[in-house]
Protein backbone atom coordinates (compact mmCIF):
# COMPACT_ATOMS: atom_id res chain seq x y z
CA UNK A 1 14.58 -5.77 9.57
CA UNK A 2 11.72 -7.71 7.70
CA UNK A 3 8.61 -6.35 8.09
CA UNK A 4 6.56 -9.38 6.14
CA UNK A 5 5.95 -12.95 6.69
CA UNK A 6 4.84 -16.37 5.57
CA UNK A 7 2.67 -18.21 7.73
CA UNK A 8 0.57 -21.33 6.24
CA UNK A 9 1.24 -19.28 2.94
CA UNK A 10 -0.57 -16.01 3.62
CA UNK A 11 1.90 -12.81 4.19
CA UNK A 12 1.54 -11.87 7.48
CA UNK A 13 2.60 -8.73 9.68
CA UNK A 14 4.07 -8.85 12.79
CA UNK A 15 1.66 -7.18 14.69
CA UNK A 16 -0.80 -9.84 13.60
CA UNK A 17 0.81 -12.94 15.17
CA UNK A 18 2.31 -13.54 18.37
CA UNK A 19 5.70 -13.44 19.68
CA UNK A 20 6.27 -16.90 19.82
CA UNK A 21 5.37 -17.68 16.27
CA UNK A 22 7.35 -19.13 13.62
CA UNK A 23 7.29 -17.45 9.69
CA UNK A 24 9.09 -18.27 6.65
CA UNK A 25 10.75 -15.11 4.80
CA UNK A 26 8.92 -14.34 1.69
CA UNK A 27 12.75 -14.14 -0.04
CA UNK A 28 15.14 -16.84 1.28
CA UNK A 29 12.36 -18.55 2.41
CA UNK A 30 14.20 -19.12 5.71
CA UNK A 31 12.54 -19.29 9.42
CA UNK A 32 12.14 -15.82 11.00
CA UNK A 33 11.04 -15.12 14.68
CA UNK A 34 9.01 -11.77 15.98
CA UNK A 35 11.34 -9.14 17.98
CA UNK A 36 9.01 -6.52 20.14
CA UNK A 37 8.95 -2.53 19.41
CA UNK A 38 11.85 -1.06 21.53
CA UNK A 39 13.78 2.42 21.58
CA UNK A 40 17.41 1.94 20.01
CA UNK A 41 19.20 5.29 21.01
CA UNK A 42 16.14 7.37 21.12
CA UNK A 43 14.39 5.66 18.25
CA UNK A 44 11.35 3.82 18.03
CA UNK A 45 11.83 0.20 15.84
CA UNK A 46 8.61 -0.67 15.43
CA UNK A 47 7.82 -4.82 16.19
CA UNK A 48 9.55 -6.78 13.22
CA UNK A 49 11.00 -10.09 12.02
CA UNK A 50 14.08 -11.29 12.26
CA UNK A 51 15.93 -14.13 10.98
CA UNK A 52 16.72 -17.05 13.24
CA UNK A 53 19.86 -18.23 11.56
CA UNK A 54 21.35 -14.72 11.05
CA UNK A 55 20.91 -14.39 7.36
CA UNK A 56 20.39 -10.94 5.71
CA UNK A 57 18.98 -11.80 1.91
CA UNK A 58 18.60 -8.70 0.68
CA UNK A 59 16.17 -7.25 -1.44
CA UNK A 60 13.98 -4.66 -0.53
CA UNK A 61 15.64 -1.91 1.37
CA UNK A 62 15.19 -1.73 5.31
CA UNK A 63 13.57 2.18 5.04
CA UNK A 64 11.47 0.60 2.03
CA UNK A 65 9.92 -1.72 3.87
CA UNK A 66 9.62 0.30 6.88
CA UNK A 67 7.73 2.70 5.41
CA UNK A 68 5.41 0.06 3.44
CA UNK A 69 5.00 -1.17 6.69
CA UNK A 70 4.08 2.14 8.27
CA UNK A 71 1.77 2.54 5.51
CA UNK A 72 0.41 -0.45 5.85
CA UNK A 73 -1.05 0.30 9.48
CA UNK A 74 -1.84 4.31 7.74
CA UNK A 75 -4.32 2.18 5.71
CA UNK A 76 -5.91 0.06 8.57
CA UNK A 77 -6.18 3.02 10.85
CA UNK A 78 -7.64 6.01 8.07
CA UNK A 79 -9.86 2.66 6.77
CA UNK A 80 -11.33 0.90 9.74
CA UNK A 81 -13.23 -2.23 8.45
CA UNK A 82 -11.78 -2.19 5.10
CA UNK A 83 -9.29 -5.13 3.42
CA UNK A 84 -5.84 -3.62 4.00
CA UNK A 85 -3.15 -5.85 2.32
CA UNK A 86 0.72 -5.91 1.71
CA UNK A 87 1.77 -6.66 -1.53
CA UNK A 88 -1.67 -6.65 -3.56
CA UNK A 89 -1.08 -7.77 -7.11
CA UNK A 90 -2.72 -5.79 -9.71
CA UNK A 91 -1.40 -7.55 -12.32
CA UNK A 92 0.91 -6.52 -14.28
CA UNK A 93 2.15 -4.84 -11.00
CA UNK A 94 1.98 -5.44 -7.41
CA UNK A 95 0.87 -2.92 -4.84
CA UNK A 96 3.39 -2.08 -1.86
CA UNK A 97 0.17 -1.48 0.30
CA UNK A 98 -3.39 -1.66 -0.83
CA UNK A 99 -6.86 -0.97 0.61
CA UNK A 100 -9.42 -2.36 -1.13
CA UNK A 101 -13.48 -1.43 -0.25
CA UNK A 102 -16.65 -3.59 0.10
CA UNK A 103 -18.05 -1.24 -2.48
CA UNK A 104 -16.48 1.28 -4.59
CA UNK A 105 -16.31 4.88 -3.26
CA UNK A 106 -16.37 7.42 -4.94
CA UNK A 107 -13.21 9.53 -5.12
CA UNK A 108 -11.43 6.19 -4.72
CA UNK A 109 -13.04 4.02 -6.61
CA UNK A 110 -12.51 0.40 -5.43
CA UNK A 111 -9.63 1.03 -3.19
CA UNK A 112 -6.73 3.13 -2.36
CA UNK A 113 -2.81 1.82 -3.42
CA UNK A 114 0.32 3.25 -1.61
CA UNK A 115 3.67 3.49 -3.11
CA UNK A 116 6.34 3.81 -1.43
CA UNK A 117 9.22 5.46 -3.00
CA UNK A 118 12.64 5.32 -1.97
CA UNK A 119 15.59 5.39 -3.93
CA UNK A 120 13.89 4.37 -6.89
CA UNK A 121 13.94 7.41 -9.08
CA UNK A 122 13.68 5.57 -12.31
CA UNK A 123 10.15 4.39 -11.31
CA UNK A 124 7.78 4.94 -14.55
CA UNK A 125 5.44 6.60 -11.92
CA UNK A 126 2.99 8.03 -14.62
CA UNK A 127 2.74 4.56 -16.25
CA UNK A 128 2.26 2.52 -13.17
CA UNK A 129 -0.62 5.32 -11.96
CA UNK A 130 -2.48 3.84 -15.33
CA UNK A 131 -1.88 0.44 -14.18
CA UNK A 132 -3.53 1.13 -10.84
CA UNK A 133 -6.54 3.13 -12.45
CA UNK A 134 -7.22 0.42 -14.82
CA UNK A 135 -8.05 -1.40 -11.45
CA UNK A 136 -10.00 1.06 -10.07
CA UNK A 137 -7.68 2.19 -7.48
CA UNK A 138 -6.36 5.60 -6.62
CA UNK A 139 -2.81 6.07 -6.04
CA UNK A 140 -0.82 7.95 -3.70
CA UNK A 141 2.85 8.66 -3.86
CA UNK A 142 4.68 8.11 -0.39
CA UNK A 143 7.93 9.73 0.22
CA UNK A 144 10.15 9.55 3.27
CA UNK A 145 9.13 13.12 4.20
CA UNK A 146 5.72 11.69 4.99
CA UNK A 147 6.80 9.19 7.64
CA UNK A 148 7.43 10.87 10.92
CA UNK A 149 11.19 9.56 12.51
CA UNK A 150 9.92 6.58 10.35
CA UNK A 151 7.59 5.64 13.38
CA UNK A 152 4.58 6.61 11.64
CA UNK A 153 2.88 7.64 8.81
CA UNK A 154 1.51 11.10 8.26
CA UNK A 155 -2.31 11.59 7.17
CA UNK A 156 -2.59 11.33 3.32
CA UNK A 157 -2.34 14.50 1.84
CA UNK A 158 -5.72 15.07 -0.29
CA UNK A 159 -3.98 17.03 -2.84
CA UNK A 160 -1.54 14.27 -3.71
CA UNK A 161 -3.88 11.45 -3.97
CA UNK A 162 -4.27 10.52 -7.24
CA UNK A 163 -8.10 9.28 -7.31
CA UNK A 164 -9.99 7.76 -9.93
CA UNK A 165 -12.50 9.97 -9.73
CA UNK A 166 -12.23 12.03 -12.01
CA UNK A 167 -8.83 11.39 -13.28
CA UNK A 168 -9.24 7.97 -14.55
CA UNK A 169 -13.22 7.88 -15.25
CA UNK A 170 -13.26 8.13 -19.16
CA UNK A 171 -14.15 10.80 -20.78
CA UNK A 172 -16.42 9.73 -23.77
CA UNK A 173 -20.38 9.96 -23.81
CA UNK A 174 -20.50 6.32 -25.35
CA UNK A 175 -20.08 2.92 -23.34
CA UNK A 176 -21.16 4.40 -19.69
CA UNK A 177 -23.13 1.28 -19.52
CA UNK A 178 -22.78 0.49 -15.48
CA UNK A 179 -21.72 4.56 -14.39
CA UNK A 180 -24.43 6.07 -12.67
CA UNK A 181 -27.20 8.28 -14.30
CA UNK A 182 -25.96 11.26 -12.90
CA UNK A 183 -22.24 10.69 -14.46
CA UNK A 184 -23.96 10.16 -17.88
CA UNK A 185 -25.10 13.27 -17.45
CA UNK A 186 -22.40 15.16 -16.86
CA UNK A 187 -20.25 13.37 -19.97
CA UNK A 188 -23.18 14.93 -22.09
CA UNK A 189 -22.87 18.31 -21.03
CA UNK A 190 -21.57 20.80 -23.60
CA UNK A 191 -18.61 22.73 -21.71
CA UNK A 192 -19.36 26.73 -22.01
């Protein structure tokens, strides 16, 4: 089930358009219509894409981009106001899900990233986490334990968001140039 669009090239969610709209498929590029929530044998499928001429082009797995799609609305919901987007590149990566602030915040800094991992155990987590904080973002790890029956998304847990506050600020007295007066001060603080 695709959870992402193209529409007049901007990626697109199918709770934003309506059900008689027309969207390209970001990977074959093929025409996809909107199919409404519903309850297969108990469950709930959330409202999704589906390909007109049958085609199923692989790529991203179905959970995956269930759950990027669950965190997707996470985001808009926790974030009211705020630019929530799917796919954000952060060059050199690209964020599954991505909230992004007006103004940076602190613990956040300028925004909030969701991965979501499935599957992917070889992920260079700790490396990608550096990626993201040279951005400005905090990170938090997603894993299918945190999407309930995969129809929603549980509330981040605060001790597994990453933030860049204060794990990616750095930690030298020299070039604050831009950090507030009070974090000088604290970087010139003797520990004892």
């Amino acid at each position: 089930m695709p959870y992402i669009g193209i529409l007049d090239g901007e990626t697109v969610m199918p709770m934003e358009v309506s059900t008689d709209t027309r969207v390209r498929c970001p990977s074959c590029e093929g025409e996809m219509g909107v199919k409404e929530s519903h309850r297969n044998q108990g469950n709930l499928i959330p409202r999704h894409y589906y390909h007109l001429n049958g085609c199923d082009c692989g790529g991203e797995s179905d959970i995956h981009k269930r759950m990027k799609t669950l965190a997707y609305y996470k985001l808009k919901d926790r974030f009211p106001g705020e630019t929530v987007e799917y796919e954000k590149h952060l060059d050199p990566r690209f964020a599954d899900v991505c909230v992004t602030f007006d103004t940076p915040t602190i613990p956040y800094g300028n925004g909030v990233v969701v991965e979501a991992q499935f599957k992917h155990k070889d992920k260079d987590t700790g490396q990608a986490q550096r990626d993201f904080f040279d951005h400005g973002y905090s990170v938090y790890w997603a894993y299918l334990s945190d999407f309930e029956d995969m129809s929603e998304m549980a509330d981040l847990k605060n001790h597994r968001l990453n933030t860049v506050w204060p794990n990616a600020v750095p930690n030298i007295p020299r070039g604050l140039e831009g950090y507030s007066e009070g974090y000088q001060d604290l970087q010139t603080i003797e520990p004892g």
